[in-house]
Protein backbone atom coordinates (compact mmCIF):
# COMPACT_ATOMS: atom_id res chain seq x y z
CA UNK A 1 30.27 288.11 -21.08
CA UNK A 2 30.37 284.63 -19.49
CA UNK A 3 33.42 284.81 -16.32
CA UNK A 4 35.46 282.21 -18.55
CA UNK A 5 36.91 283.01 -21.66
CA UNK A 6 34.83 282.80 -24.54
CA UNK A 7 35.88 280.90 -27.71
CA UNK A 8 35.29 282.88 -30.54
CA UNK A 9 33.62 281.07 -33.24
CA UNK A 10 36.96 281.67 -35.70
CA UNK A 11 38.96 280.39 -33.34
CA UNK A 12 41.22 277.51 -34.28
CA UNK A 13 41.04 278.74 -37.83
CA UNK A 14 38.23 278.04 -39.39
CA UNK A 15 37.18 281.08 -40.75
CA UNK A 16 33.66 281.63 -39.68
CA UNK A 17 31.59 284.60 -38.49
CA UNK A 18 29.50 284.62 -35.59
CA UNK A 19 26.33 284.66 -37.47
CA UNK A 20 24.26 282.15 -35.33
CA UNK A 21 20.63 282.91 -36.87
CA UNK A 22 18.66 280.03 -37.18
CA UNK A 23 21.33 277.39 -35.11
CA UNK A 24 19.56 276.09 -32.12
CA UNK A 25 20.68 272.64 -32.21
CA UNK A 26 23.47 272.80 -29.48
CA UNK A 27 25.78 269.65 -29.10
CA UNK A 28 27.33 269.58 -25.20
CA UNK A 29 29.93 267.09 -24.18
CA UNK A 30 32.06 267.25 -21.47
CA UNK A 31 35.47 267.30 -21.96
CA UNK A 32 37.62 264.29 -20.20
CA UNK A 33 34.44 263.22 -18.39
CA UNK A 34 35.63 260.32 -16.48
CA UNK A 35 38.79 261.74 -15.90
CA UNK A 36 37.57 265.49 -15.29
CA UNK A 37 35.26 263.30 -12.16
CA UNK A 38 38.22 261.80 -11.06
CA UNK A 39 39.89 264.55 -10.76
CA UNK A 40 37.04 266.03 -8.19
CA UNK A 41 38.42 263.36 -5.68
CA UNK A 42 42.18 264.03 -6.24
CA UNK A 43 42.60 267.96 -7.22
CA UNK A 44 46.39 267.36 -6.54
CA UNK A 45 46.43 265.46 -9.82
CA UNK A 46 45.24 268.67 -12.06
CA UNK A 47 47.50 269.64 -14.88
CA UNK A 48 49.35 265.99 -14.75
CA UNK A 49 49.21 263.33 -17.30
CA UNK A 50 46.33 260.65 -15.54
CA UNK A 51 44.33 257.78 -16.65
CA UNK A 52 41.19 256.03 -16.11
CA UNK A 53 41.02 252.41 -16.19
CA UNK A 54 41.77 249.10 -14.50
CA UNK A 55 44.54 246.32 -14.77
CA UNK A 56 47.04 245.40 -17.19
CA UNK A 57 44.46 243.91 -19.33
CA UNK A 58 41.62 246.17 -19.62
CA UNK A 59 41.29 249.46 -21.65
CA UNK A 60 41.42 252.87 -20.83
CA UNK A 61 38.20 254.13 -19.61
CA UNK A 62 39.54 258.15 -19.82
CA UNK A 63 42.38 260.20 -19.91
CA UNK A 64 43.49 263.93 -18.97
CA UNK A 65 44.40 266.01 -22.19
CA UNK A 66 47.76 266.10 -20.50
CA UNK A 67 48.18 261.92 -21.19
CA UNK A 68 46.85 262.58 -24.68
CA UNK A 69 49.78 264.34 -25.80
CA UNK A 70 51.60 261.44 -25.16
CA UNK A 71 49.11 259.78 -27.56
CA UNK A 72 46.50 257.50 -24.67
CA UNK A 73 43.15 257.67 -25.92
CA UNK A 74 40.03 255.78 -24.79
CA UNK A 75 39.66 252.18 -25.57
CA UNK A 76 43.51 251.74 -26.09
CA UNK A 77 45.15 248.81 -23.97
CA UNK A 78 46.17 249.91 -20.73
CA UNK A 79 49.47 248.17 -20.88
CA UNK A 80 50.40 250.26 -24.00
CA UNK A 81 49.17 253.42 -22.51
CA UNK A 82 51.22 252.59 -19.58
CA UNK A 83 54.39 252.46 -21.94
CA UNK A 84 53.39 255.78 -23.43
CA UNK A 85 52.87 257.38 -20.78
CA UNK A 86 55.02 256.15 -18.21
CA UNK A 87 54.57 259.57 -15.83
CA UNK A 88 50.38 259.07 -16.07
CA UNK A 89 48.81 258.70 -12.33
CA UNK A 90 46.30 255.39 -13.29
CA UNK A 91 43.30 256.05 -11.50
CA UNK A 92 40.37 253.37 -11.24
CA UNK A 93 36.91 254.16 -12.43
CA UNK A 94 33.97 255.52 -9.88
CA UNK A 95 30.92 254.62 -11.76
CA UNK A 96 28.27 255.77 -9.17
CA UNK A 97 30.12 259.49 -9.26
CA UNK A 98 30.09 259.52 -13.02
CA UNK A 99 25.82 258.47 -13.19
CA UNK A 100 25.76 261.39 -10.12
CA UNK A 101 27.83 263.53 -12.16
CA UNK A 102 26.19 262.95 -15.39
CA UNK A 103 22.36 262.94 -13.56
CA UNK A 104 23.44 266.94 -12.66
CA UNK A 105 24.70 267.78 -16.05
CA UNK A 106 21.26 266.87 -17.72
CA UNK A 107 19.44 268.45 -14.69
CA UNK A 108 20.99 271.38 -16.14
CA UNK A 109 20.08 271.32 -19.51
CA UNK A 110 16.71 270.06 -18.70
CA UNK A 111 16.37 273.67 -17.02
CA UNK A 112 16.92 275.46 -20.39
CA UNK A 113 14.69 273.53 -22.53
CA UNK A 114 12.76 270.36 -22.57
CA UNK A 115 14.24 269.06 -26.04
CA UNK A 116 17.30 267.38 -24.29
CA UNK A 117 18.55 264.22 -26.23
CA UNK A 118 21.25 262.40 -24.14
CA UNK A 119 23.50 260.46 -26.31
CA UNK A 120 25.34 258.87 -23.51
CA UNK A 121 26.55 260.13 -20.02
CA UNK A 122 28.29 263.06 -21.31
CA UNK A 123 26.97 264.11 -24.08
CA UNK A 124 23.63 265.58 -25.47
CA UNK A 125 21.71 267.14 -27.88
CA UNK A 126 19.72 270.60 -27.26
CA UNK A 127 17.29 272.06 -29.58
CA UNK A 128 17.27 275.63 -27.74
CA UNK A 129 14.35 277.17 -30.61
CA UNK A 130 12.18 277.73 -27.65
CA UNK A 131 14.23 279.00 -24.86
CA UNK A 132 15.95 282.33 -27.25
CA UNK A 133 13.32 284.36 -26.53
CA UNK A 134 13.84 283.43 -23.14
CA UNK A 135 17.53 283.43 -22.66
CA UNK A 136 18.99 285.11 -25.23
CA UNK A 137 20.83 283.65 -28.75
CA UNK A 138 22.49 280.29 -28.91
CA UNK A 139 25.56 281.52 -28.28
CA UNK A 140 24.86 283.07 -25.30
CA UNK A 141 22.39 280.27 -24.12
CA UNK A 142 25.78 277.82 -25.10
CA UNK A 143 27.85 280.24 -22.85
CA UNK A 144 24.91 279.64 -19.71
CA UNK A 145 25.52 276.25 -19.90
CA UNK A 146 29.23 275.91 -19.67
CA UNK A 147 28.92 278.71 -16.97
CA UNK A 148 26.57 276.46 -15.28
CA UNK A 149 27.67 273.03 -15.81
CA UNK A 150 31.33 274.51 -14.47
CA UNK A 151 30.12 276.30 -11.23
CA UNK A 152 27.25 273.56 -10.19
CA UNK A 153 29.87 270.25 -11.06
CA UNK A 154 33.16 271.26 -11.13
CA UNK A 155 33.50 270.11 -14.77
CA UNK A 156 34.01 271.48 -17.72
CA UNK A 157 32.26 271.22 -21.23
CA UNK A 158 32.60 272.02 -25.02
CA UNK A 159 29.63 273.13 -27.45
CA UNK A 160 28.97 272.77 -30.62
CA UNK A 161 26.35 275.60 -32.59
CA UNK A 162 25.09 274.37 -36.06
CA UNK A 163 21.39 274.13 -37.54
CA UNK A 164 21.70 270.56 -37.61
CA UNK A 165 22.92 267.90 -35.15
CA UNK A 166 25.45 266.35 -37.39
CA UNK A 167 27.24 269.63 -37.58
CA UNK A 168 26.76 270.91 -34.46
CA UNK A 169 28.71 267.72 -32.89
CA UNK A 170 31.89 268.03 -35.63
CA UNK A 171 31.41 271.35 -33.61
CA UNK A 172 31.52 270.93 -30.14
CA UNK A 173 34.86 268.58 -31.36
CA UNK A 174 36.26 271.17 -32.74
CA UNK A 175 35.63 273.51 -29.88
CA UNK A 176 37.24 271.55 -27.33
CA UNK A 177 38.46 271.58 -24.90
CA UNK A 178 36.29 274.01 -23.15
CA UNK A 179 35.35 276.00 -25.64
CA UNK A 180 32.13 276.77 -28.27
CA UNK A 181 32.12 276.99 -32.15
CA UNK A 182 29.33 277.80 -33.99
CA UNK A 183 28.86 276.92 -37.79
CA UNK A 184 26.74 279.64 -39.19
CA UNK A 185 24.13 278.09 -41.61
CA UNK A 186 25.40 280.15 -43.88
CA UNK A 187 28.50 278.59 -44.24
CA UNK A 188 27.59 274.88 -42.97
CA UNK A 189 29.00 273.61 -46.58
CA UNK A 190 31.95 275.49 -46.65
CA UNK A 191 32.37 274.21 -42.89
CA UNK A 192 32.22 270.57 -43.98
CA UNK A 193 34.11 270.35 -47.60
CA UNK A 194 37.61 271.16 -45.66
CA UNK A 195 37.26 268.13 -43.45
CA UNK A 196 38.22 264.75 -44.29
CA UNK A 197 35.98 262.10 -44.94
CA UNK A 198 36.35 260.41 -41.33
CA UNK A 199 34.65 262.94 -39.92
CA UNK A 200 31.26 262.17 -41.52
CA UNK A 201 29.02 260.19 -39.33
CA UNK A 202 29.26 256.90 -40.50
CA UNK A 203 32.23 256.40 -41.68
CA UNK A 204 35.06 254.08 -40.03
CA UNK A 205 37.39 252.37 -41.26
CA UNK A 206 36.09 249.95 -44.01
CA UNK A 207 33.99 252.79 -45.52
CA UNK A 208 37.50 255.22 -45.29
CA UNK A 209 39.36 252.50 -47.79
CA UNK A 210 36.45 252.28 -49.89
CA UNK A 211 35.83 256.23 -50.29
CA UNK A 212 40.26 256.10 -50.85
CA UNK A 213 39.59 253.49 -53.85
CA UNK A 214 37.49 255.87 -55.34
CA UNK A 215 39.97 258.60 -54.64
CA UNK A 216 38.13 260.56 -52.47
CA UNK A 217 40.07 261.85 -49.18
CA UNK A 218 37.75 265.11 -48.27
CA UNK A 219 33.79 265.69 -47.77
CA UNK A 220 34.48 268.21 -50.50
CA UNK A 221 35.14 264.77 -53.08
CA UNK A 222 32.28 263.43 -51.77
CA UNK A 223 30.15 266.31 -52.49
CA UNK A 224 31.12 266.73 -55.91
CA UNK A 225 30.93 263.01 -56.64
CA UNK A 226 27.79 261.70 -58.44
CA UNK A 227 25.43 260.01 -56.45
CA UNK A 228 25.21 257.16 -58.70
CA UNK A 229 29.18 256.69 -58.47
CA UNK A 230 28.89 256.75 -54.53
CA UNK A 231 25.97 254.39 -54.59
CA UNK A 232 27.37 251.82 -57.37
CA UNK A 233 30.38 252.03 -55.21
CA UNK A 234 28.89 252.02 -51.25
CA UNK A 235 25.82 250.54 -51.69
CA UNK A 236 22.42 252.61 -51.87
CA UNK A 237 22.14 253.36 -48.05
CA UNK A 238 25.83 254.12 -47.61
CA UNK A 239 26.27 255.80 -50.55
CA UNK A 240 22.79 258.24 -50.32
CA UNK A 241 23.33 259.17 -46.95
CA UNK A 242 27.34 260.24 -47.12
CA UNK A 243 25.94 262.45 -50.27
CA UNK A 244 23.29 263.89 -48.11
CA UNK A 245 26.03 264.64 -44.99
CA UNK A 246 28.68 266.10 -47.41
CA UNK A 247 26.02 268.92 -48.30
CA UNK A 248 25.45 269.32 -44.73
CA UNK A 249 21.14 267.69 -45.68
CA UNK A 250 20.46 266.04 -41.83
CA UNK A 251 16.57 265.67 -41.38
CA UNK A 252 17.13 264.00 -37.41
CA UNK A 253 15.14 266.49 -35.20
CA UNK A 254 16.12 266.21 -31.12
CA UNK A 255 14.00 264.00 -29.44
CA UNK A 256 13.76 264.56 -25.69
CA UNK A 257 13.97 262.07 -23.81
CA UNK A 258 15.53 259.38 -25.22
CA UNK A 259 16.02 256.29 -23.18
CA UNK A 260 19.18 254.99 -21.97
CA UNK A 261 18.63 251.15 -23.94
CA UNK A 262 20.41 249.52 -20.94
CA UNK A 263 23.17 250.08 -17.78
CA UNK A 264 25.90 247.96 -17.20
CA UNK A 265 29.26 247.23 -15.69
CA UNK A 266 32.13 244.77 -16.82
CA UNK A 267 35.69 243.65 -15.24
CA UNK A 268 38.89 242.56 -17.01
CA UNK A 269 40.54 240.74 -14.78
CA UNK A 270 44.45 240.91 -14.16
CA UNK A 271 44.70 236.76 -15.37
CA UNK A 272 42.89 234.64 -16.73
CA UNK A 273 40.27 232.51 -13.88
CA UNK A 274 38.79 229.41 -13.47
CA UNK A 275 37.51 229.57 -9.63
CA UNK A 276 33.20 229.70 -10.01
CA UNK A 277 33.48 231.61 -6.32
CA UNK A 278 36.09 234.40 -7.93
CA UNK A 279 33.72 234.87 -10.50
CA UNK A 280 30.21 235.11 -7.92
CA UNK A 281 32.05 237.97 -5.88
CA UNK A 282 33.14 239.66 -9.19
CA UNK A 283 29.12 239.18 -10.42
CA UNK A 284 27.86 240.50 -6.82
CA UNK A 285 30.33 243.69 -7.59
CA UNK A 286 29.19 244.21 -11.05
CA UNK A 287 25.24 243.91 -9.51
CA UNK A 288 26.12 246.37 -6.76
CA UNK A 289 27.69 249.17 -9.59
CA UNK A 290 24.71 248.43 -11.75
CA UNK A 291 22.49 248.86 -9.72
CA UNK A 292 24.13 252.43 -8.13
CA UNK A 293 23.82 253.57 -11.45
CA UNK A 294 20.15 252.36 -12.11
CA UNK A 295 19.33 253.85 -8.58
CA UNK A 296 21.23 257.69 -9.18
CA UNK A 297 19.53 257.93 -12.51
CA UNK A 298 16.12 257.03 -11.31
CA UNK A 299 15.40 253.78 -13.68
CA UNK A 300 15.14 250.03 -13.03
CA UNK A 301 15.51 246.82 -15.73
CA UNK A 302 13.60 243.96 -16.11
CA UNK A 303 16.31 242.41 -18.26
CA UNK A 304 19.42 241.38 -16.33
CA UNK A 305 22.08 240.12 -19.46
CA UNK A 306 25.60 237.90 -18.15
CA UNK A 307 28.86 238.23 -20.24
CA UNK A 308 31.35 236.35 -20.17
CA UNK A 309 34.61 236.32 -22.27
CA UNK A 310 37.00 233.24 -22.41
CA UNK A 311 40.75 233.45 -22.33
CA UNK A 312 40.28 232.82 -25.99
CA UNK A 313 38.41 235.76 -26.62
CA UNK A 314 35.44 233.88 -27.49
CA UNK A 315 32.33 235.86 -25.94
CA UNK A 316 28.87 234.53 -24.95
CA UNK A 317 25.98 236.70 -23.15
CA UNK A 318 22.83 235.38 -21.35
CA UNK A 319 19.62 237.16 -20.20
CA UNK A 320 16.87 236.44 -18.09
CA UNK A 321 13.85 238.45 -17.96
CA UNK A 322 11.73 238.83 -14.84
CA UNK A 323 8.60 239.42 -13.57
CA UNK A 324 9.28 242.96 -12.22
CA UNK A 325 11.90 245.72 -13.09
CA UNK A 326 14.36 245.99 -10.76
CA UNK A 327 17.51 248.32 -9.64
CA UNK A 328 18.19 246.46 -6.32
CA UNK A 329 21.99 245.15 -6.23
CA UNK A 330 21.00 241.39 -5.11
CA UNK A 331 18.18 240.65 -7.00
CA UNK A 332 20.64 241.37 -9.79
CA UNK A 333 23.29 239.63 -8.81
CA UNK A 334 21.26 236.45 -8.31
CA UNK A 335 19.60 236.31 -11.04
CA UNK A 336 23.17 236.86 -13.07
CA UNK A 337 24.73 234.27 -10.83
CA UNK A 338 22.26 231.68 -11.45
CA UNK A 339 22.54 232.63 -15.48
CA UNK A 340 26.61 231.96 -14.77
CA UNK A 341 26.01 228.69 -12.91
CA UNK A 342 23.68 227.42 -15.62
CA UNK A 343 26.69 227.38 -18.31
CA UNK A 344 28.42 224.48 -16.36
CA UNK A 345 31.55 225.90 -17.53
CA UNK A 346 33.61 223.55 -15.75
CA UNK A 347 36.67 225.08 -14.63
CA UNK A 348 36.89 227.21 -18.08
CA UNK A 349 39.28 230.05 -17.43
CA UNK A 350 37.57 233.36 -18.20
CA UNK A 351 38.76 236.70 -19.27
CA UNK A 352 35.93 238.84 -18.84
CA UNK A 353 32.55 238.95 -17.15
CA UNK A 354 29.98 241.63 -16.93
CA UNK A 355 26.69 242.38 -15.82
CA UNK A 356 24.07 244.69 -18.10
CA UNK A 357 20.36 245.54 -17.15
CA UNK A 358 17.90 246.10 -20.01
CA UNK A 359 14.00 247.29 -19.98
CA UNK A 360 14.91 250.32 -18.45
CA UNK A 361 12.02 252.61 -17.30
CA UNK A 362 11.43 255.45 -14.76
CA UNK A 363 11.81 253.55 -11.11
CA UNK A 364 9.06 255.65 -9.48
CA UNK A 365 6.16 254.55 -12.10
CA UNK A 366 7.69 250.59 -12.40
CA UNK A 367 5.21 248.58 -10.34
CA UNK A 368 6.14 246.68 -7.50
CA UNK A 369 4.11 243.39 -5.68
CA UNK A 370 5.23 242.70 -2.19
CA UNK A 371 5.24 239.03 -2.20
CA UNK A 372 3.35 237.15 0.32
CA UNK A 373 5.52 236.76 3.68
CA UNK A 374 8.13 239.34 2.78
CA UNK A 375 9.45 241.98 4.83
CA UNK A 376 8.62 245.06 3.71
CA UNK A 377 12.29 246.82 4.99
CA UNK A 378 14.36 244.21 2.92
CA UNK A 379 17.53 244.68 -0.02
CA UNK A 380 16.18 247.86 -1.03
CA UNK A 381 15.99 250.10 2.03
CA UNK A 382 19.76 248.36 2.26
CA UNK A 383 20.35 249.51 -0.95
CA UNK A 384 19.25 253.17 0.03
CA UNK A 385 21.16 253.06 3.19
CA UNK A 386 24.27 252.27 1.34
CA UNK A 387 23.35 255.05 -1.35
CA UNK A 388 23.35 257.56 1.15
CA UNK A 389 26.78 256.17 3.29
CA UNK A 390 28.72 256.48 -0.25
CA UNK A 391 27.72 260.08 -1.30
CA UNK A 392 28.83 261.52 2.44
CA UNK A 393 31.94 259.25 2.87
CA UNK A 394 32.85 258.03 -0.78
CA UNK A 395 31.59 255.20 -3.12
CA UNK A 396 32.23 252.09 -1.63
CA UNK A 397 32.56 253.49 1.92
CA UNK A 398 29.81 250.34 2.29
CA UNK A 399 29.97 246.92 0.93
CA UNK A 400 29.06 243.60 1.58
CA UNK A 401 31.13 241.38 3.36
CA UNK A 402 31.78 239.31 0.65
CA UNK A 403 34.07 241.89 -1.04
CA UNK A 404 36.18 243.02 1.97
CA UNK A 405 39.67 242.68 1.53
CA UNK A 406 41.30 239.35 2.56
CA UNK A 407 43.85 239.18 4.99
């Protein structure tokens, strides 16, 4: 028995046994994960109603399930989640503790089997077929993990249990927080046909209205719709691949090892600004995060991508590739900089700006040519140095000068 409380898989109510033959595609994610980090730093703040995010004017990044009661949820305007939740504590983001965090959390997984898909920093995919033998059923190699990912970060996590990976993620949903659910295969379509049509992967909004016109509100519709109604109505993609979900049909095996596409960071600011030298510090602070995060999950870019939105909302983005990958924070910011300065924007007031790196590979195998003359203790040993002063006093215990407070 795992020292937490297990979820039963009929808890909630749906009405499933704990048959778990033949599910080994696990879904993890961790519940609140940029507020569940935050609240590492400020334990006081446990039980209370806070939020992730900065200024006025940007979104929230995270929230406790204690400010989602009062109806904050990621993405929503942080001025209106202030004015729903006028007790919240607003907390702004650590980045490098989240990629630290998050680099842990797949260490983990990557300890019970190889077949680890990461979907984003908090979430994966686990095909476990190899490790029962090993480590017992799925359940209890679902329980191992939230045992682990609890004692070794201080987080928890919710799992999903299905034979696919479509199910096993409406799962781990419906597990949280911090529980597990499995969908016995057995009952996969019985699982699905009570849900409503949002929950199948794919559909948002525009697809919701269209499935309503056709007067279908549940998977169950769906399911008993004719395919040729659902494609003459969706389109052949839409329409094949909502009839294949709704009979719980999902082919996608886990593929270890996926590659983050790209790591970036991006600022909001409180008003609108027109001052080229606001804007370099804010680019040399975007480098510096995007760069921590490059550095604590062992990858550098070759691809460093500007964007910048305009008080009009109007957004642009510029890349430069270069010769070398990279993960050190002032070869980025230079090279974004100089993509900034070459749009001659002329006093244009700016919303937005942010700073992504694409090309990402492994840091250790990414080839490096010392140039002739350079030093060969330069921006990156700095880097290091300033790596290891932020995990033993904090993130941005160091920073360049640049960035200090003005008095």
């Amino acid at each position: 028995m795992s020292r937490r409380q297990l979820v039963r898989p009929d808890a909630g109510g749906w009405g499933l046994d704990d048959d778990d033959t033949g599910c080994t595609v696990l879904h993890v994610d961790m519940d609140a994960f940029y507020a569940s980090v935050e609240l590492l730093r400020r334990p006081d703040l446990a039980g209370t109603p806070v939020i992730v995010g900065g200024g006025e004017r940007g979104v929230v990044l995270s929230a406790t399930y204690e400010a989602r009661r009062y109806g904050v949820h990621a993405a929503m305007p942080m001025a209106r989640a202030r004015r729903l939740c006028p007790p919240a504590t607003v907390l702004v983001p650590h980045h490098e503790d989240y990629a630290r965090i998050s680099a842990g959390v797949m260490e983990v997984f990557r300890s019970v089997t190889p077949l680890v898909e990461p979907l984003s920093l908090d979430e994966a995919f686990l095909d476990v077929s190899g490790a029962v033998r090993r480590l017992g059923s799925p359940t209890r190699i679902g329980e191992l993990l939230r045992d682990r990912v609890a004692d070794e970060q201080g987080i928890t996590c919710s799992v999903g249990v299905a034979s696919t990976k479509f199910v096993a993620k409406l799962a781990s949903g419906g597990a949280k927080p911090d529980g597990l659910l499995v969908v016995p295969h057995a009952q996969t379509v019985a699982f699905l046909h009570a849900l409503p049509v949002e929950a199948l992967w794919g559909v948002g909004d525009r697809t919701a209205e269209a499935l309503g016109r056709l007067g279908l509100r549940t998977v169950a519709d769906i399911a008993h719709t004719p395919l040729t109604t659902l494609v003459r109505g969706l389109g052949e993609a839409t329409g094949r691949h909502l009839h294949a979900l709704a009979w719980g049909r999902d082919a996608r095996r886990v593929l270890a090892s996926v590659p983050e596409r790209s790591i970036g960071a991006e600022e909001t600011f409180p008003r609108d600004v027109d001052d080229p030298r606001y804007v370099h510090r804010e680019l040399l602070r975007l480098a510096g995060r995007t760069a921590s995060r490059a550095r604590a999950q062992g990858l550098a870019g070759r691809t460093v991508v500007l964007k910048v939105r305009f008080a009009d909302f109007t957004t642009i983005t510029r890349s430069r590739t270069l010769r070398e990958r990279t993960d050190v924070t002032q070869e980025i910011h230079a090279t974004a900089r100089d993509l900034f300065d070459a749009l001659a924007l002329d006093r244009a007031r700016l919303r937005l700006v942010g700073v992504r790196l694409e090309g990402l590979a492994d840091s250790a195998t990414a080839p490096r040519q010392l140039l002739l003359g350079e030093r060969t203790h330069g921006w990156r040993e700095a880097d290091g140095a300033v790596d290891r002063a932020g995990a033993r006093f904090g993130a941005g215990s160091v920073r360049p000068a640049t960035l200090l407070p003005r008095r």
